[in-house]
Structures are given as C-alpha cells and as structure tokens.
N, C-alpha and C. Protein backbone atom coordinates (compact mmCIF):
# COMPACT_ATOMS: atom_id res chain seq x y z
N UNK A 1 -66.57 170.09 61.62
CA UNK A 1 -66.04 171.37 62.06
C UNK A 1 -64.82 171.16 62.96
N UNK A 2 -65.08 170.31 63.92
CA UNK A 2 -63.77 170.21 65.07
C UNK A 2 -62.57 169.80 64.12
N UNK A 3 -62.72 168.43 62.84
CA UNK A 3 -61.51 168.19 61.89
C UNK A 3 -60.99 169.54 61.46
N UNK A 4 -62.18 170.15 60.53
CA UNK A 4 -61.29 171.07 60.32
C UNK A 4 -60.52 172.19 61.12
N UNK A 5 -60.81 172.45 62.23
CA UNK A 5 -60.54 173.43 62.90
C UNK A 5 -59.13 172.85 63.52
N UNK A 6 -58.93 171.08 63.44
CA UNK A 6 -57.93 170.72 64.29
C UNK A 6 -56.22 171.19 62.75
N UNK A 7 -57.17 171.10 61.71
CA UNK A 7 -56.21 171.07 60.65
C UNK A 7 -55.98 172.10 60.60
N UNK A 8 -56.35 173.40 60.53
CA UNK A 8 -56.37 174.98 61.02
C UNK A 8 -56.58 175.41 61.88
N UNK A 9 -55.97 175.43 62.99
CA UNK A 9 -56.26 175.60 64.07
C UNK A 9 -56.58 177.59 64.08
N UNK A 10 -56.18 178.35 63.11
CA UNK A 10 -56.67 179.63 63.05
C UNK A 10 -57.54 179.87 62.59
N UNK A 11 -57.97 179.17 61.74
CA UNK A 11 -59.46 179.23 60.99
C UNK A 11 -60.87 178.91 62.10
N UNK A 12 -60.88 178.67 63.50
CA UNK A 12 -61.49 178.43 64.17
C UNK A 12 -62.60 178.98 64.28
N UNK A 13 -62.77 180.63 64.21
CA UNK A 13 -63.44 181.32 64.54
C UNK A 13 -64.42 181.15 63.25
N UNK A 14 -63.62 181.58 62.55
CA UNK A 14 -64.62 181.32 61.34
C UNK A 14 -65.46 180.25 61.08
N UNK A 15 -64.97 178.89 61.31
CA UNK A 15 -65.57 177.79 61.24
C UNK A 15 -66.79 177.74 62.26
N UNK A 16 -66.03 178.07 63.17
CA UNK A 16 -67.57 177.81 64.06
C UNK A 16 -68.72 179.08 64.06
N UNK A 17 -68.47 180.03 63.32
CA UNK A 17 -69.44 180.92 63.07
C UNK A 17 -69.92 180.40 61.39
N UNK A 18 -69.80 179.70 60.75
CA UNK A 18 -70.12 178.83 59.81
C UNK A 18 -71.05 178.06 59.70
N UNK A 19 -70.73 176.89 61.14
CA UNK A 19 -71.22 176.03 61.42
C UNK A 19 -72.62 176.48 62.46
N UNK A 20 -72.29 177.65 63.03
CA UNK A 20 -73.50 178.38 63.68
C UNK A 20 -74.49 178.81 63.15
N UNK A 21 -74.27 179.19 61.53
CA UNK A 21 -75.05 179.96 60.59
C UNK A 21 -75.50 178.93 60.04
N UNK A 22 -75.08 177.26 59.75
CA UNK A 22 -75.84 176.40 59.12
C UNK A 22 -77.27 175.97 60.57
N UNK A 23 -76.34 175.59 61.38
CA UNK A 23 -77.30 175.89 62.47
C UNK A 23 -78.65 176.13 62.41
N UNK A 24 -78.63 177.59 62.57
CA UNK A 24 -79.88 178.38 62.47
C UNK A 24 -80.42 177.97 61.27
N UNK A 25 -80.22 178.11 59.86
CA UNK A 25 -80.47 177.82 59.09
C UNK A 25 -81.25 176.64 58.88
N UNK A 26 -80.82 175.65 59.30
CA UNK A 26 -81.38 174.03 59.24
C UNK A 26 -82.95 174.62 60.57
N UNK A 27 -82.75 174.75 61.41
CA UNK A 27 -83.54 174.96 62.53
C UNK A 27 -84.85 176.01 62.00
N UNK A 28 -84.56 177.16 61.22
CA UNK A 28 -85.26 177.87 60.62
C UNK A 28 -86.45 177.44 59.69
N UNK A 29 -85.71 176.46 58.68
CA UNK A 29 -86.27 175.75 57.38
C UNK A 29 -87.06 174.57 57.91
N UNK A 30 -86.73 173.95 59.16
CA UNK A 30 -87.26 172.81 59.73
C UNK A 30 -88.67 173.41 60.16
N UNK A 31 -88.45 174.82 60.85
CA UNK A 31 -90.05 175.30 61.76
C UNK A 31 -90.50 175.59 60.64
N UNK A 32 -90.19 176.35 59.14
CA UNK A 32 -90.99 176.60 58.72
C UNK A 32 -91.77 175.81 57.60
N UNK A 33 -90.82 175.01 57.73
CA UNK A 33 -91.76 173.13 57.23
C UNK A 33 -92.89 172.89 57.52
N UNK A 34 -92.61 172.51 59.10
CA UNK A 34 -93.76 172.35 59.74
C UNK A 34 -94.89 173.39 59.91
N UNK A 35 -94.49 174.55 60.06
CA UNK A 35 -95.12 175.02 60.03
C UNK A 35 -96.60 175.31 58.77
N UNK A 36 -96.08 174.85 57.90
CA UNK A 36 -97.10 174.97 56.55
C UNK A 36 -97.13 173.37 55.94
N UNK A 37 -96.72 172.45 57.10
CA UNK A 37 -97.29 171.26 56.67
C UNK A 37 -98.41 170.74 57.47
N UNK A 38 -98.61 169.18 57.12
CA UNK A 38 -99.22 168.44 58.00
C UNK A 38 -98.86 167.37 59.15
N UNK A 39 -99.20 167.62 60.07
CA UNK A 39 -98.48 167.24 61.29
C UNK A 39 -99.50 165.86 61.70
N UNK A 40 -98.50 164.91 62.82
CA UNK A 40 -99.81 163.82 63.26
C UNK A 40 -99.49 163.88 64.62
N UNK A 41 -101.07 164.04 65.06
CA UNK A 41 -100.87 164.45 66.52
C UNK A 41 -101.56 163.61 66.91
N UNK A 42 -101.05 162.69 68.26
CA UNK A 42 -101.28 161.96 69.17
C UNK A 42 -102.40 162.21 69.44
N UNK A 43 -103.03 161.22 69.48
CA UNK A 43 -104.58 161.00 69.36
C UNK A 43 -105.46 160.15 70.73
N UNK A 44 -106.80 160.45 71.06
CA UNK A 44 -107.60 159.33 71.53
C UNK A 44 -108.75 158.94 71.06
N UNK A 45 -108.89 158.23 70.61
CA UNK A 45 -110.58 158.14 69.16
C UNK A 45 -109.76 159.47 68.55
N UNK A 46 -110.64 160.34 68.77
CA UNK A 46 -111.20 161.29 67.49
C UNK A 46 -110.60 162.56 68.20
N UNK A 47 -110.46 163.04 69.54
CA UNK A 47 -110.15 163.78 70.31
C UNK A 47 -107.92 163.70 70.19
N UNK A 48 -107.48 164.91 70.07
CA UNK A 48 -106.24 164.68 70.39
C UNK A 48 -105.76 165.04 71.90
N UNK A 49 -105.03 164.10 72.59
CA UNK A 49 -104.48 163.48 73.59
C UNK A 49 -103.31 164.93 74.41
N UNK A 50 -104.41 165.08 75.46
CA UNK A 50 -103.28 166.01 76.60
C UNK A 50 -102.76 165.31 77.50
N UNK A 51 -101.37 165.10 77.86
CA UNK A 51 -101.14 164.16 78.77
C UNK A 51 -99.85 165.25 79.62
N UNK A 52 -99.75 164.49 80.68
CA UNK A 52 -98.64 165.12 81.20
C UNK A 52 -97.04 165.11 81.12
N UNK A 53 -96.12 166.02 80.55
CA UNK A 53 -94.87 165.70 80.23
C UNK A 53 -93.95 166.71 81.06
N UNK A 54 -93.31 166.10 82.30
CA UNK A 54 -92.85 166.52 83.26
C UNK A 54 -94.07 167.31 83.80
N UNK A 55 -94.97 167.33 84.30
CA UNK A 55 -95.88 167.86 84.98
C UNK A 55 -96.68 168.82 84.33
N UNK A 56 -96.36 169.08 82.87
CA UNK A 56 -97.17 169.81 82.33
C UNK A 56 -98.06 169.59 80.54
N UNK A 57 -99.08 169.73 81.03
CA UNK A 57 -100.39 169.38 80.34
C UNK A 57 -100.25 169.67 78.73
N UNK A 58 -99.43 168.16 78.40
CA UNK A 58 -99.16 169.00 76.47
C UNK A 58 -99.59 167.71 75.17
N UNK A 59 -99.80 168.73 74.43
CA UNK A 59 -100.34 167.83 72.94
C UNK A 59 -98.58 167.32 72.38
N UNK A 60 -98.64 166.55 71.65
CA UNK A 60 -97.64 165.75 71.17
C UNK A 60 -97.87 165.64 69.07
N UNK A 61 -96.97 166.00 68.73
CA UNK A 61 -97.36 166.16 67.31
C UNK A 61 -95.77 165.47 66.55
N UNK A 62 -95.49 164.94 65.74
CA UNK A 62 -94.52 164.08 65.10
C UNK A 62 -94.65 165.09 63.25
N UNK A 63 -93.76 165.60 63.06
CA UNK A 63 -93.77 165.93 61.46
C UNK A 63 -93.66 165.05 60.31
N UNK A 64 -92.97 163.39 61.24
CA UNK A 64 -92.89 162.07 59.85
C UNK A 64 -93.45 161.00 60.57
N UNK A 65 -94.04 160.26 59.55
CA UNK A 65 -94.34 159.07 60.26
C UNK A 65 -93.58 158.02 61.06
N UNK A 66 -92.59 158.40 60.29
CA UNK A 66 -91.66 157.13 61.04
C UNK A 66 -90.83 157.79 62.15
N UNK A 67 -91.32 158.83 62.58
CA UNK A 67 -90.91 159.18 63.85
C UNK A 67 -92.22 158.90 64.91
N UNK A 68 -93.20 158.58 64.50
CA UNK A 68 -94.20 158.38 65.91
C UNK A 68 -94.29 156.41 65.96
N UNK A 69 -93.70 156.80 67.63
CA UNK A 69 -94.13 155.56 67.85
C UNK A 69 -94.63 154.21 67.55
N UNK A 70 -94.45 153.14 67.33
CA UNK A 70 -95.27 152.13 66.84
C UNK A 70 -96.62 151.84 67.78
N UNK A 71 -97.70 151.77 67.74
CA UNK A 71 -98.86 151.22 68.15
C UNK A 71 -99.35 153.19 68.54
N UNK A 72 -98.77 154.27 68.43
CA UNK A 72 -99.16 155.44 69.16
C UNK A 72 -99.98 155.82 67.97
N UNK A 73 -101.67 155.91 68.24
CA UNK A 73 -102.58 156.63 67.32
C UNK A 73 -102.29 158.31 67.01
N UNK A 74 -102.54 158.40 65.87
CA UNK A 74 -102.53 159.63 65.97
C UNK A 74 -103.16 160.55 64.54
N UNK A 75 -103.98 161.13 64.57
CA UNK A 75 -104.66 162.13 63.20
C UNK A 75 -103.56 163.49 62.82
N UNK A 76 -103.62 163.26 61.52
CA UNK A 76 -103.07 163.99 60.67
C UNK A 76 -103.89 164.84 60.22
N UNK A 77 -103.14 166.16 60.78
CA UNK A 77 -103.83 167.24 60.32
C UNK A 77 -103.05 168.76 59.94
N UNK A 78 -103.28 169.49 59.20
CA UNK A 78 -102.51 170.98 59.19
C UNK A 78 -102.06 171.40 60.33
N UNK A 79 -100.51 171.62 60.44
CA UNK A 79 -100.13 172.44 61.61
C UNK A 79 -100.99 174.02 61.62
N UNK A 80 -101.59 174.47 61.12
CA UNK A 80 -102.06 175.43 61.25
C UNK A 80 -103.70 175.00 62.12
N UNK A 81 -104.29 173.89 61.64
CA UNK A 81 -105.08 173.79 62.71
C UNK A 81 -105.14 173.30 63.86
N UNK A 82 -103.64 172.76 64.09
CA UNK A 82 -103.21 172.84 65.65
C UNK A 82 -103.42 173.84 66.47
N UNK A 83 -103.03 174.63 66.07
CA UNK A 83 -102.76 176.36 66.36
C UNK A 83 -104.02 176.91 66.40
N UNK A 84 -105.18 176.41 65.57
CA UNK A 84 -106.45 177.46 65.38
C UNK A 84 -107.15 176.82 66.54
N UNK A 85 -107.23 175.23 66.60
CA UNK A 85 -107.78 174.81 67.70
C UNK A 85 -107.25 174.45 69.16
N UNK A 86 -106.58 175.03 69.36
CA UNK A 86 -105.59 174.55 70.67
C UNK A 86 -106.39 174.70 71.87
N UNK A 87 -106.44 173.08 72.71
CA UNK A 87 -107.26 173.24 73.07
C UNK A 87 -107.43 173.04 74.64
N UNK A 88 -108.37 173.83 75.50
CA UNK A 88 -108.08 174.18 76.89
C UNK A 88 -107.58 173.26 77.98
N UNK A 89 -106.75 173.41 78.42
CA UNK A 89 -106.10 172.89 79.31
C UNK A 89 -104.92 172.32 78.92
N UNK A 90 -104.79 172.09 77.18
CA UNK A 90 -102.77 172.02 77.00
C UNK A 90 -102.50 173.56 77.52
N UNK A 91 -100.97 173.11 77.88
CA UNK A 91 -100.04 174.19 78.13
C UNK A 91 -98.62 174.17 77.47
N UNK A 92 -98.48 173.23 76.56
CA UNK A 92 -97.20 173.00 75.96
C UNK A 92 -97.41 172.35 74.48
N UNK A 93 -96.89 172.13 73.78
CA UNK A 93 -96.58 171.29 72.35
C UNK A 93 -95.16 170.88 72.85
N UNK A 94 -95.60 169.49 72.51
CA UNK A 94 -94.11 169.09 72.24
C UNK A 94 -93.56 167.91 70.99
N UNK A 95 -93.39 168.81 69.57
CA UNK A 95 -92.62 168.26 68.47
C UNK A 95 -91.98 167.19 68.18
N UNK A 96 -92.04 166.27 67.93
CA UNK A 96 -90.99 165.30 67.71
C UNK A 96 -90.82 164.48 69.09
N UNK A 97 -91.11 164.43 69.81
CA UNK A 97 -90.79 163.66 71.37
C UNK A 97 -90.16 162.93 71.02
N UNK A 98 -88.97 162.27 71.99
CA UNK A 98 -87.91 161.18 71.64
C UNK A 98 -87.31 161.04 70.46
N UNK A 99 -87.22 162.31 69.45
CA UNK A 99 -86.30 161.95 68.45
C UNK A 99 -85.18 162.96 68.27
N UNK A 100 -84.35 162.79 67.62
CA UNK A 100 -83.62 164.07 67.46
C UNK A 100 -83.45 165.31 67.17
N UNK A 101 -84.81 165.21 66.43
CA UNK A 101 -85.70 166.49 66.32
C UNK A 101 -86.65 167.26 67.00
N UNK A 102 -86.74 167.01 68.23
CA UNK A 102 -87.60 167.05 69.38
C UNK A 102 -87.26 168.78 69.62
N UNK A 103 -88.45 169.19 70.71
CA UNK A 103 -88.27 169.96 70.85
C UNK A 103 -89.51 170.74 71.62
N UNK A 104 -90.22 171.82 72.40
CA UNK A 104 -91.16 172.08 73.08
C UNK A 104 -91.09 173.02 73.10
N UNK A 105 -92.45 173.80 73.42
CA UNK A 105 -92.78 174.97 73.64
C UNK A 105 -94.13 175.83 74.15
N UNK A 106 -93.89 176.79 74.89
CA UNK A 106 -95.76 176.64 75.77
C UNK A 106 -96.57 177.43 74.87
N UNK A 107 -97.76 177.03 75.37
CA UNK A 107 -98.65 177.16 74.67
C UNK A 107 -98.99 178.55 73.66
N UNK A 108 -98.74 179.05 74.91
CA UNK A 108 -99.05 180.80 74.35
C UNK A 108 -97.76 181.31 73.14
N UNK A 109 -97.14 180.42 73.18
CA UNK A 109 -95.68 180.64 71.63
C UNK A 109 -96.72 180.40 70.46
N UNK A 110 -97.68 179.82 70.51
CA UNK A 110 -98.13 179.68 69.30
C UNK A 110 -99.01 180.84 68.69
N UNK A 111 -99.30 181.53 69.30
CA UNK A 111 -99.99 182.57 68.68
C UNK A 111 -99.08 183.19 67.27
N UNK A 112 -97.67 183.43 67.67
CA UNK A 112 -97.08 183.70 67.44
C UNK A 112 -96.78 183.15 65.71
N UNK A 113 -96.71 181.63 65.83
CA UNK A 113 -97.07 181.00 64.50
C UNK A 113 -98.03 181.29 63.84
N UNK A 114 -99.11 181.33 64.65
CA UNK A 114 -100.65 181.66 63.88
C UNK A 114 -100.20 182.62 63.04
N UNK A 115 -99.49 183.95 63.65
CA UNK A 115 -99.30 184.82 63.03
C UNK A 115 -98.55 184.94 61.31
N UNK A 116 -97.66 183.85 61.49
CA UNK A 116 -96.46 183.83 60.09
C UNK A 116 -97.01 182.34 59.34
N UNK A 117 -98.13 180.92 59.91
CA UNK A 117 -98.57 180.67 58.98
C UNK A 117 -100.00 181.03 58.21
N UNK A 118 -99.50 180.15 56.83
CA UNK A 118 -100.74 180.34 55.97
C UNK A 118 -102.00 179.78 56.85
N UNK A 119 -103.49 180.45 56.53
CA UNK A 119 -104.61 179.77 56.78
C UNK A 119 -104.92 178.52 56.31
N UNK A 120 -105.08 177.53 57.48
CA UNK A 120 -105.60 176.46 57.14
C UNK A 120 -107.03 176.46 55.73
N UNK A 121 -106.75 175.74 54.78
CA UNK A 121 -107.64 175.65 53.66
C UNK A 121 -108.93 174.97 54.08
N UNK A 122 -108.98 173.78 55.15
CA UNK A 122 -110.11 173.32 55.25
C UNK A 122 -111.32 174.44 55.99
C-alpha cells in the first residue's frame, strides 16, 4: 500500500480504505475459522490450564499446531466447547499468544460467540 500510494500519491485515500477493507476482512474470516473449528488449549493432565497473563486469570488456546509452543501440552478440542465450558475463575482467552496472530479477550465476550457458533456435536 505505502508503494503504491508513493507512486500515486492521489490515489491515497482510496488505497488505504482498500487496504482497511482487506483488513477487516482477513480478521473477520480468521474469528470465524476459529470459531467453528478445533482449537488446542493449554493444558494440565486432563484439566485446561488458568494461569496469569499480566495479572489476569486466562485460558490460552493456539488455532495451529505449529503455533503452540514446543514441550507446551495441550488438548484439542471444539472452539465451541471452550465457550460451553468456560471455566470459573478464567477471566480472559488469550488466542494465539506470542504469534502474530495473537490476540485477547475477557471472558464475558464469549457469550457473545456462543451466540453466532454452531453447537458443539459431541
């Protein structure tokens, strides 16, 4: 976007309302990926893992494998039964941790998903 905008310097506006609309777009298609996929959430045995991230009490979930950690356990399960079982005392999700896809949000946002995904099948 900045090339082209340096080669047109009038076309600016447009470009970056372009590049705003792919934006959203990519960001849109990404939640609603996850949202109707299967996610792997940081784990301890059998129980998934609340820990503290900046002071607040959150589950940790990765959408690819090769974004979680090496040696970090973790069960794969429907993002929708993240959401059905969320469980007392998280206060946050946080997506992707350390990757470029990262991203957080408190707890009570998820209802919200519950709402627009499909029911978990199991």
């Amino acid at each position: 976007a900045t090339l082209m905008e340096l080669e047109d310097p009038a076309n600016a506006e447009v470009i970056d309302a372009a590049v705003e609309q792919e934006l959203v777009d990519y960001v849109d298609e990404s939640i609603t990926g996850l949202i109707r996929e299967n996610v792997l959430v940081v784990s301890e045995g059998s129980a998934w893992r609340i820990r503290p991230v900046d002071g607040v009490p959150t589950i940790e979930v990765y959408s690819r494998a090769d974004f979680v950690p090496a040696g970090t356990p973790t069960v794969e399960v429907p993002f929708t039964r993240v959401v059905e079982n969320w469980p007392a005392g998280a206060e946050q999700l946080s997506v992707n941790p350390d990757t470029p896809l990262a991203f957080a949000m408190p707890g009570e946002v998820l209802d919200a998903f519950a709402a627009i995904a499909p029911p978990d099948p199991a």
